[in-house]
Protein backbone atom coordinates (compact mmCIF):
# COMPACT_ATOMS: atom_id res chain seq x y z
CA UNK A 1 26.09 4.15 -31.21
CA UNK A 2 22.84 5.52 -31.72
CA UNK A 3 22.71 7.06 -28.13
CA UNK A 4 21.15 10.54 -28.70
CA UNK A 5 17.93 10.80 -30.97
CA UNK A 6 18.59 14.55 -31.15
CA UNK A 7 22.04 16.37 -30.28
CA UNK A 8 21.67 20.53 -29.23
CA UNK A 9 23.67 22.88 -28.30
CA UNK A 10 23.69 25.49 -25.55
CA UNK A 11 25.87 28.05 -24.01
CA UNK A 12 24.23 27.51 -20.69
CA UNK A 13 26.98 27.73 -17.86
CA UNK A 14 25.80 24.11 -15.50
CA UNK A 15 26.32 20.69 -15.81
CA UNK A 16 25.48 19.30 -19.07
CA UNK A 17 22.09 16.91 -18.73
CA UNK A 18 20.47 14.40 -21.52
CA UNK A 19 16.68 14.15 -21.74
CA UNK A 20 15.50 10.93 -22.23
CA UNK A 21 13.27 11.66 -25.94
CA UNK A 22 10.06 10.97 -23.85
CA UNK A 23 10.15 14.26 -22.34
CA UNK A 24 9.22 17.62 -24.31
CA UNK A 25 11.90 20.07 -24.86
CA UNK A 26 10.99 23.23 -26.20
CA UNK A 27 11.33 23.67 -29.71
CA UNK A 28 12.35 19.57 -30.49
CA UNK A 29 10.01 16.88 -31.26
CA UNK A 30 9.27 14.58 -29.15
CA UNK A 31 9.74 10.91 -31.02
CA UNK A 32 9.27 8.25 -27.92
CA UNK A 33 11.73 6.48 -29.87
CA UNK A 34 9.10 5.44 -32.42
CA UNK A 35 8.65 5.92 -36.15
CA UNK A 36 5.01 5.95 -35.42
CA UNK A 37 5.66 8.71 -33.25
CA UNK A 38 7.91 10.97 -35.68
CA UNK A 39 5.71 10.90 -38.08
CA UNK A 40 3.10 12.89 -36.65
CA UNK A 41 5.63 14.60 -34.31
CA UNK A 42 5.83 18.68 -34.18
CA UNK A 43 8.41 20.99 -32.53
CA UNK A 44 7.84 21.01 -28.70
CA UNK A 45 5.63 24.61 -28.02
CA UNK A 46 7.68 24.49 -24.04
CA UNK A 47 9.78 22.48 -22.40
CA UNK A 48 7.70 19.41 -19.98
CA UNK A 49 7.34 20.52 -16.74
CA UNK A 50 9.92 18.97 -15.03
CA UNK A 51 12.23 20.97 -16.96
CA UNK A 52 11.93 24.37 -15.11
CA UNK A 53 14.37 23.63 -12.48
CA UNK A 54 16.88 22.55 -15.15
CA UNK A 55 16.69 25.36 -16.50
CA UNK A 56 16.71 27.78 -13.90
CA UNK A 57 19.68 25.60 -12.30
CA UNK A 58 21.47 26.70 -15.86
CA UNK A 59 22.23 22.87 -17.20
CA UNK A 60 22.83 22.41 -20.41
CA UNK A 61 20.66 19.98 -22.21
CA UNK A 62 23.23 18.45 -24.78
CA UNK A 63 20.50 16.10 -26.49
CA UNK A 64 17.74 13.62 -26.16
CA UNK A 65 18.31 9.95 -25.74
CA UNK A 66 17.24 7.25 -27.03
CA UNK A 67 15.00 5.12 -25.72
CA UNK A 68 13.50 1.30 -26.17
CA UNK A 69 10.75 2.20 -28.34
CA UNK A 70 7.54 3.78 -26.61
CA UNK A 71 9.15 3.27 -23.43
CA UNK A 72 7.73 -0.16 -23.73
CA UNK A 73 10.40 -2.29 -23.07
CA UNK A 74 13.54 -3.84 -20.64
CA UNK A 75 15.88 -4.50 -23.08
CA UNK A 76 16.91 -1.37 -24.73
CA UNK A 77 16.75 -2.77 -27.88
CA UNK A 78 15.52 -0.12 -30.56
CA UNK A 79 14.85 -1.47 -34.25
CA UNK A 80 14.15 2.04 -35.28
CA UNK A 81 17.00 4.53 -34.65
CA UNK A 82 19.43 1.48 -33.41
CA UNK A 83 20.65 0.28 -30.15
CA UNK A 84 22.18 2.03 -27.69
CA UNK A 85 26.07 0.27 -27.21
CA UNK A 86 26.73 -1.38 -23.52
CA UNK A 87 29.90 0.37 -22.47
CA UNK A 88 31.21 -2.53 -21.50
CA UNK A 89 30.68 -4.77 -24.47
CA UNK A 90 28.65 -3.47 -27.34
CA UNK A 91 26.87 -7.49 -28.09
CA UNK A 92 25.29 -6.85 -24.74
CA UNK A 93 22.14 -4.93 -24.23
CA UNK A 94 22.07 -1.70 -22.46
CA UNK A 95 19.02 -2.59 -20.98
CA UNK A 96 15.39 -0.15 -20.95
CA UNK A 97 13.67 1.78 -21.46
CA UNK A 98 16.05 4.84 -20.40
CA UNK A 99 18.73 2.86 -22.69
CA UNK A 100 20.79 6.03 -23.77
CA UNK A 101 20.12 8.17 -20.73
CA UNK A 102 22.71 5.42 -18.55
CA UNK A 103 24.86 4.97 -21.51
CA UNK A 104 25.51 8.63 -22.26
CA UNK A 105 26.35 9.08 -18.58
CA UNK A 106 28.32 5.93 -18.13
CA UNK A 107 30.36 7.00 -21.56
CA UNK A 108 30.65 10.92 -20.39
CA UNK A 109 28.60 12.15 -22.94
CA UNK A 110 26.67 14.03 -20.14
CA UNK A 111 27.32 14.56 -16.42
CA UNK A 112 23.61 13.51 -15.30
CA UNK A 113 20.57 12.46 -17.60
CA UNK A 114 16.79 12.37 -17.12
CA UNK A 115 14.81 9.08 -17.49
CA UNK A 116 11.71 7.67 -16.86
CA UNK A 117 10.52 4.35 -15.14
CA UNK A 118 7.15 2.80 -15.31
CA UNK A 119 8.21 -1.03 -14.40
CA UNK A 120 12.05 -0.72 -14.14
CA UNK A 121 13.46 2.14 -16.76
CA UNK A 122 15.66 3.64 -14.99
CA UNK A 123 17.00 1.15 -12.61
CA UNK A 124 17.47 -1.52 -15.38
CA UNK A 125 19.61 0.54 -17.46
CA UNK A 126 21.55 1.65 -14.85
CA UNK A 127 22.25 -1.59 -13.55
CA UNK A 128 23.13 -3.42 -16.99
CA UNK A 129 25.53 0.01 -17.86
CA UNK A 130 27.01 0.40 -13.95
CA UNK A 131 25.65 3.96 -13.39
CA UNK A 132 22.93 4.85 -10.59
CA UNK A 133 19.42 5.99 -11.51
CA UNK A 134 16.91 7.06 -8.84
CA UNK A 135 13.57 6.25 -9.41
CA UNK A 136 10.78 8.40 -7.79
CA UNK A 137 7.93 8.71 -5.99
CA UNK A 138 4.96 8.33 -8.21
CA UNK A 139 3.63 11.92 -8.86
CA UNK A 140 6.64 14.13 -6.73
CA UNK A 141 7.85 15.25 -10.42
CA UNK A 142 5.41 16.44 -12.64
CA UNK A 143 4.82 14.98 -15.46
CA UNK A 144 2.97 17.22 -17.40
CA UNK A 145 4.98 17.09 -21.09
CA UNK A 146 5.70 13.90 -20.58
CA UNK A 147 5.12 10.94 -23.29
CA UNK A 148 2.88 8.56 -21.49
CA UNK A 149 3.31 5.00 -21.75
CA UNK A 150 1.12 3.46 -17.96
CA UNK A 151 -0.02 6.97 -16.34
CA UNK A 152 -0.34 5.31 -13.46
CA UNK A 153 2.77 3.76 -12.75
CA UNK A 154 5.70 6.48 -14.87
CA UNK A 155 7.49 8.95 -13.24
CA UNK A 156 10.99 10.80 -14.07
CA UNK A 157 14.26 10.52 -12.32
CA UNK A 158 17.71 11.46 -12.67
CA UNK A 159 20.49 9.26 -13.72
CA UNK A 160 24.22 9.96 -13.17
CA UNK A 161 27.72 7.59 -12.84
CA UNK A 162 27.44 7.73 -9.11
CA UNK A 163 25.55 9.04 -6.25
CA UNK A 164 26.47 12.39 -5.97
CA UNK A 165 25.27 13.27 -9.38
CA UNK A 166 22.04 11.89 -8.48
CA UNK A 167 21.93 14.69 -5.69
CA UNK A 168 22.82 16.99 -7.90
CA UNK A 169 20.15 16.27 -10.83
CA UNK A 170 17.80 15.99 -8.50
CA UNK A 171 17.91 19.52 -7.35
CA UNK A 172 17.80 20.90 -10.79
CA UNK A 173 14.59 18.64 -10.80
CA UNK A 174 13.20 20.14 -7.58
CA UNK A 175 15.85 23.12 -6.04
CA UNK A 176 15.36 22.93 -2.30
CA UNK A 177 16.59 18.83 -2.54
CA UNK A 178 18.44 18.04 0.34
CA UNK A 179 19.51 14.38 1.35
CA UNK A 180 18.52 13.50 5.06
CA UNK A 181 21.15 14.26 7.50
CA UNK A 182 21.24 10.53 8.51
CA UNK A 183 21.55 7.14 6.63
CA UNK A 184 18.94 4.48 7.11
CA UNK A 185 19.63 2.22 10.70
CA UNK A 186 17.89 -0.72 9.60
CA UNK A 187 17.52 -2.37 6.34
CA UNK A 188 15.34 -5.53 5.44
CA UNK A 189 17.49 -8.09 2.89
CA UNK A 190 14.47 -9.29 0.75
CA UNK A 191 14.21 -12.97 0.07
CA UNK A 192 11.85 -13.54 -3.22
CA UNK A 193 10.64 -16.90 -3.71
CA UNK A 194 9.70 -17.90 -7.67
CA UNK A 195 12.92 -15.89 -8.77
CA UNK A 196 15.89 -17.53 -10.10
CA UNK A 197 18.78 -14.61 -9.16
CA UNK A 198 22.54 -15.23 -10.22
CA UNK A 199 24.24 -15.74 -7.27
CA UNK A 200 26.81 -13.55 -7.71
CA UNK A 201 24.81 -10.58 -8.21
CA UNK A 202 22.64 -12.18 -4.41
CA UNK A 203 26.04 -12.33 -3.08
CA UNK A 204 27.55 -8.87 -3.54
CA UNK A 205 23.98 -7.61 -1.91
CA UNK A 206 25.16 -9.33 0.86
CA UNK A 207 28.89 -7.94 0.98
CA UNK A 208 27.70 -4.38 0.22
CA UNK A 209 25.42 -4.49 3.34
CA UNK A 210 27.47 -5.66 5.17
CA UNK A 211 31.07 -3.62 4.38
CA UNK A 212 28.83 -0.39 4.92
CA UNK A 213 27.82 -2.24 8.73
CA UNK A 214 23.92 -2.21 8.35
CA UNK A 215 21.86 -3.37 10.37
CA UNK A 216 20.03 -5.81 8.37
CA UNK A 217 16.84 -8.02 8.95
CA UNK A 218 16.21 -11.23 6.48
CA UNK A 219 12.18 -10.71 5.16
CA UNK A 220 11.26 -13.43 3.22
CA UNK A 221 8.21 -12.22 0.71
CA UNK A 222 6.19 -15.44 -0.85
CA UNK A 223 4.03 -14.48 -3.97
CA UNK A 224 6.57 -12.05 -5.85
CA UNK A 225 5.82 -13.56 -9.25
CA UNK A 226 1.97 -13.14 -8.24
CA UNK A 227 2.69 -9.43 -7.80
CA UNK A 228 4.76 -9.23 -10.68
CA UNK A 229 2.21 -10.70 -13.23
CA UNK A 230 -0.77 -8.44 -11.65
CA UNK A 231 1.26 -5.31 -11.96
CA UNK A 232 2.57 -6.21 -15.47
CA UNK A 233 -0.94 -6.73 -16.45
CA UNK A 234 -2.24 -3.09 -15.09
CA UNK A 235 0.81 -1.63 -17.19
CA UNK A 236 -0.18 -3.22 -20.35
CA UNK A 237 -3.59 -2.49 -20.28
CA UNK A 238 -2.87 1.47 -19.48
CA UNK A 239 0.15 1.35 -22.32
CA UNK A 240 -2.32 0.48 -24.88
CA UNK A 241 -4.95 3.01 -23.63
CA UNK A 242 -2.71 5.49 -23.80
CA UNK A 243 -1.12 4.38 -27.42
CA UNK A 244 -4.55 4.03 -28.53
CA UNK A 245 -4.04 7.04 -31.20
CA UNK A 246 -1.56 4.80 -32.45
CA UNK A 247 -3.15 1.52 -32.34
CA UNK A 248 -6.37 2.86 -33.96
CA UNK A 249 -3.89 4.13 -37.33
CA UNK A 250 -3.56 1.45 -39.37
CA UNK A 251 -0.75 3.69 -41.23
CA UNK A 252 1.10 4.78 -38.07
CA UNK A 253 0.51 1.48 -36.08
CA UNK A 254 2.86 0.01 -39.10
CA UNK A 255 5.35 2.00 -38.08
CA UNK A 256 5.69 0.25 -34.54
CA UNK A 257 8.51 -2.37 -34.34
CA UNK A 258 8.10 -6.03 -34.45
CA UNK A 259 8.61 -6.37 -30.43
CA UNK A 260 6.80 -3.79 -29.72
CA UNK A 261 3.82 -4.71 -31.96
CA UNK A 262 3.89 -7.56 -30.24
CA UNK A 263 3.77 -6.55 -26.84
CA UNK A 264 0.38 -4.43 -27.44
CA UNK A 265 -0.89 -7.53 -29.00
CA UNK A 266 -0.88 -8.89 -25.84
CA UNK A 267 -1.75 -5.77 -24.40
CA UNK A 268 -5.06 -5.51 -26.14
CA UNK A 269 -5.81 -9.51 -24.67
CA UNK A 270 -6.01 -8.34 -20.95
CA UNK A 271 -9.67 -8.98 -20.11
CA UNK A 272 -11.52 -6.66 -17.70
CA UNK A 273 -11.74 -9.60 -14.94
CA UNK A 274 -7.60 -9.78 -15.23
CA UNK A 275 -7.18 -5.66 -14.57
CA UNK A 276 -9.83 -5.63 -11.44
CA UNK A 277 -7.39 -8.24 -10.39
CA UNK A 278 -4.83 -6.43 -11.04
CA UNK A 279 -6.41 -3.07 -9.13
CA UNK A 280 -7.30 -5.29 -6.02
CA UNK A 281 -3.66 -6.89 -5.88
CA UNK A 282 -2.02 -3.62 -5.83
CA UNK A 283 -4.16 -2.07 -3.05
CA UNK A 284 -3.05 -5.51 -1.59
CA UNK A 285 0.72 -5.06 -1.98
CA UNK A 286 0.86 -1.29 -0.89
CA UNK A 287 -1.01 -2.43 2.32
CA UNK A 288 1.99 -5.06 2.76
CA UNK A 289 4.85 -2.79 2.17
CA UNK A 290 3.94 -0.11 4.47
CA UNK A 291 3.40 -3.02 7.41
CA UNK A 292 7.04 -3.54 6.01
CA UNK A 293 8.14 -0.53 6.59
CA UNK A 294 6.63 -0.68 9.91
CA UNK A 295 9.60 -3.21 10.70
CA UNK A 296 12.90 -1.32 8.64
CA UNK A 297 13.44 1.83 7.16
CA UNK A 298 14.93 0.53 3.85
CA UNK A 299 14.78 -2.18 1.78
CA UNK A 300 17.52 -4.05 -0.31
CA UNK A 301 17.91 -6.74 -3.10
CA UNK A 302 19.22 -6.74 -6.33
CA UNK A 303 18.19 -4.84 -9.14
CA UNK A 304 18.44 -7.08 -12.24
CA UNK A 305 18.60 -10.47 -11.39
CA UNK A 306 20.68 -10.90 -14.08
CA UNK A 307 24.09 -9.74 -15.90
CA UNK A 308 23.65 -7.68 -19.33
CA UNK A 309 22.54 -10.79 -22.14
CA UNK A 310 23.98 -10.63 -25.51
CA UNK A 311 21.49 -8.77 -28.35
CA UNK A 312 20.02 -11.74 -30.17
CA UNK A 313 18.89 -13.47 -26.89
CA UNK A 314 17.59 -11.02 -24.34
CA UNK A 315 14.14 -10.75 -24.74
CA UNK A 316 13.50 -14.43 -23.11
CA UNK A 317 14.93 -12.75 -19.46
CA UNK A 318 12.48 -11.14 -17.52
CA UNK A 319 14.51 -8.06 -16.67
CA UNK A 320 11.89 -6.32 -14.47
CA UNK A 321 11.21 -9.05 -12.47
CA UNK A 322 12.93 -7.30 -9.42
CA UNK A 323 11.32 -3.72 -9.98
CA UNK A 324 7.67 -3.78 -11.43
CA UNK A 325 6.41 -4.21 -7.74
CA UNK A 326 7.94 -0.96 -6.47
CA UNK A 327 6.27 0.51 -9.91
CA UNK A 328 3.08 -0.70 -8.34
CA UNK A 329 3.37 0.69 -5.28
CA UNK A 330 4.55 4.13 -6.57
CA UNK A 331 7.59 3.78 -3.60
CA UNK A 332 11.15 5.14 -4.59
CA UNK A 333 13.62 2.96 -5.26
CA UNK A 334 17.84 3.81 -6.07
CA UNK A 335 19.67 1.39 -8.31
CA UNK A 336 23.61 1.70 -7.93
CA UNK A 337 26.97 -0.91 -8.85
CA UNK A 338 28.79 -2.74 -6.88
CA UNK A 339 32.07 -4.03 -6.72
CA UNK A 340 32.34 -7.43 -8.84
CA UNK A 341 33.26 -8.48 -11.78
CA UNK A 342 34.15 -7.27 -15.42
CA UNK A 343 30.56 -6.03 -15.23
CA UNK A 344 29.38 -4.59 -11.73
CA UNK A 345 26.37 -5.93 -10.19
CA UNK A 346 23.84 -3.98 -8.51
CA UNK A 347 22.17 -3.40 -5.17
CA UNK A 348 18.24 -1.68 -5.49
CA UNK A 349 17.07 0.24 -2.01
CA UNK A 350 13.53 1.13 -1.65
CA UNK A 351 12.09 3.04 0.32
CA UNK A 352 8.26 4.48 1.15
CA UNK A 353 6.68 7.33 -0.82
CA UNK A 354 8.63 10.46 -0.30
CA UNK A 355 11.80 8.57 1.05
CA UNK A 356 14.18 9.57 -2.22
CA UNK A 357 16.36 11.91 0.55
CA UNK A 358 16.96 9.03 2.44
CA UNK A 359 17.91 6.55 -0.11
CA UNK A 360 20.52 8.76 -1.49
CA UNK A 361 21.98 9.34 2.21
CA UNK A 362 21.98 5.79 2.61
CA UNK A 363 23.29 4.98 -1.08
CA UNK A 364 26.26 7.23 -0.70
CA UNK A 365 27.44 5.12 2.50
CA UNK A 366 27.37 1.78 0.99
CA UNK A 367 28.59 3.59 -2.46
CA UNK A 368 31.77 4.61 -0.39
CA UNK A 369 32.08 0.92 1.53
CA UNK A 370 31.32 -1.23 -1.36
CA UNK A 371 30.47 1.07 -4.20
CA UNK A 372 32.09 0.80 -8.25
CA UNK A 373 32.99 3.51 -9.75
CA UNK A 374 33.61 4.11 -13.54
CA UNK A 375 37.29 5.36 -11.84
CA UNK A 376 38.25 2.05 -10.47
């Protein structure tokens, strides 16, 4: 099922905990899920920073996941070390980057898993394989021994099959993490224009906020695509500076998969006009949250617009559509199922800088009103 990259062993006595193979482990190399990476790839001399408190909280790291390759990509897909299965139906795609981080929760291969999320990673996954994946703050967890992909933009999280083992990876990622006493009073339903959501997914939104009795103000936000595109195009043009090592090895740069070869083509195309665009757009957009935020404490919408797509056809879908902004902003954002379907859909809340004890406060209310859980 090709979820773990590398499988270890430990006698520690905590929860067991998958690292997501962007992040150094002492001792392991660190592939990014790429052949180009492996081959130039040495034993780890210490674990990435963001490991201390994982260790000193005595998990046990059972292995590192696999990964879309690089990091650079929504679908999950890997054409080097294979694709990560969908628990619920292995033709669909797990979704990316953090692919086998949700599966290997979602399956029980590990109580809680690290990922990473630079335009969507860890909410995408977790929404496609109905677990719940917190993405953070930009800079609260360090991310020194870290595999870059847009240095601006990544940042680690913790991924788990519900909300409570959120919490609880999140204070092996910083010890003194304690939710906020209180959930959020007011939450803003956003309304995107220039996004075609399925309506089922729109509609349990609605029926989660409202079964957990939120207070909840429609905001309407015109231009999402605009913000979209201009934050798409600042992570491109920092993946391919920071893959430049790569790019600039004809030998190793034949390593990288056809999608992902493909993607720094494009990459490499972004014109210096397009990023100052870019740069001035998301000064723009943090401006606008925060006046946001001025109005609600939280905000809500889906986070995939879609249900998981089968293999051979899910690279047309633009599966970050919903979470690149938040990326660009550097807010937090929590991604957790919903009752539904065969296949749960998924409510994203996002909160300002700094506002992860919140959202997990807040999650955990509509998680017990309208949450799914992988015991239902």
């Amino acid at each position: 099922m090709a979820i773990f990259i590398t499988t270890l062993e430990s006698t520690a006595p905590g929860p067991t905990i998958a690292v997501k193979d962007l992040i150094d482990v002492v001792g392991v190399p660190t592939t990014a899920g790429s052949k180009a990476v492996e081959a130039v790839a040495e034993p780890a001399a210490r674990d990435a920073a963001c490991l201390a408190g994982v260790r000193a909280g005595g998990a046990r790291i059972v292995g590192k996941t696999n990964l879309h390759e690089l990091g650079f990509g929504t679908t999950g897909i890997n054409e080097a070390y294979g694709t990560p299965h969908n628990p619920f139906d292995p033709t669909l795609i797990p979704g990316g980057s953090s692919s086998g981080s949700a599966v290997a929760v979602a399956l029980g291969d590990a109580e809680l898993a690290l990922g990473s999320d630079t335009g969507g990673s860890i909410r995408i996954p977790s929404a496609l394989c109905g677990t719940t994946g917190l993405k953070t703050t930009f800079g609260r967890i360090p991310l020194d021994g870290v595999f870059p992909l847009a240095p601006s933009l990544d940042s680690v999280g913790p991924m788990a099959r519900d909300v409570a083992g959120v919490v609880r990876a999140m204070t092996l990622l910083e010890p003194d993490f304690e939710p906020s006493s209180v959930p959020a009073g007011t939450i803003g339903r956003l309304r995107l224009s220039g996004v075609d959501i399925d309506p089922e997914i729109d509609a349990a939104v609605d029926a989660a906020l409202a079964a957990a009795e939120m207070t909840v103000i429609e905001i309407a936000i015109d231009g999402w695509t605009d913000i979209s595109t201009h934050a798409t195009v600042l992570l491109m043009a920092e993946s391919a500076a920071a893959n430049r090592a790569i790019l600039d090895d004809p030998a190793r740069r034949a390593l990288l998969g056809p999608q992902v070869a493909s993607r720094f083509a494009a990459a490499n195309a972004i014109t210096r006009d397009q990023l100052a665009a870019a740069r001035a757009a998301q000064a723009a957009w943090s401006f606008r949250l925060n006046e946001l935020f001025e109005r609600v404490e939280l905000l809500a919408l889906p986070s995939v617009a879609y249900f998981p797509a089968p293999l051979e056809s899910a690279g047309s879908l633009p599966w970050n559509a919903l979470t690149v902004a938040f990326n660009f902003a550097g807010v937090a954002a929590l991604s957790q199922p919903l009752r539904g379907g065969w296949i749960p859909p998924s409510l994203q809340l996002v909160g300002r800088r700094g506002d992860e004890e919140l959202l997990v406060t807040t999650g955990a209310v509509v998680e017990s009103a309208a949450g799914w859980t992988w015991n239902d």
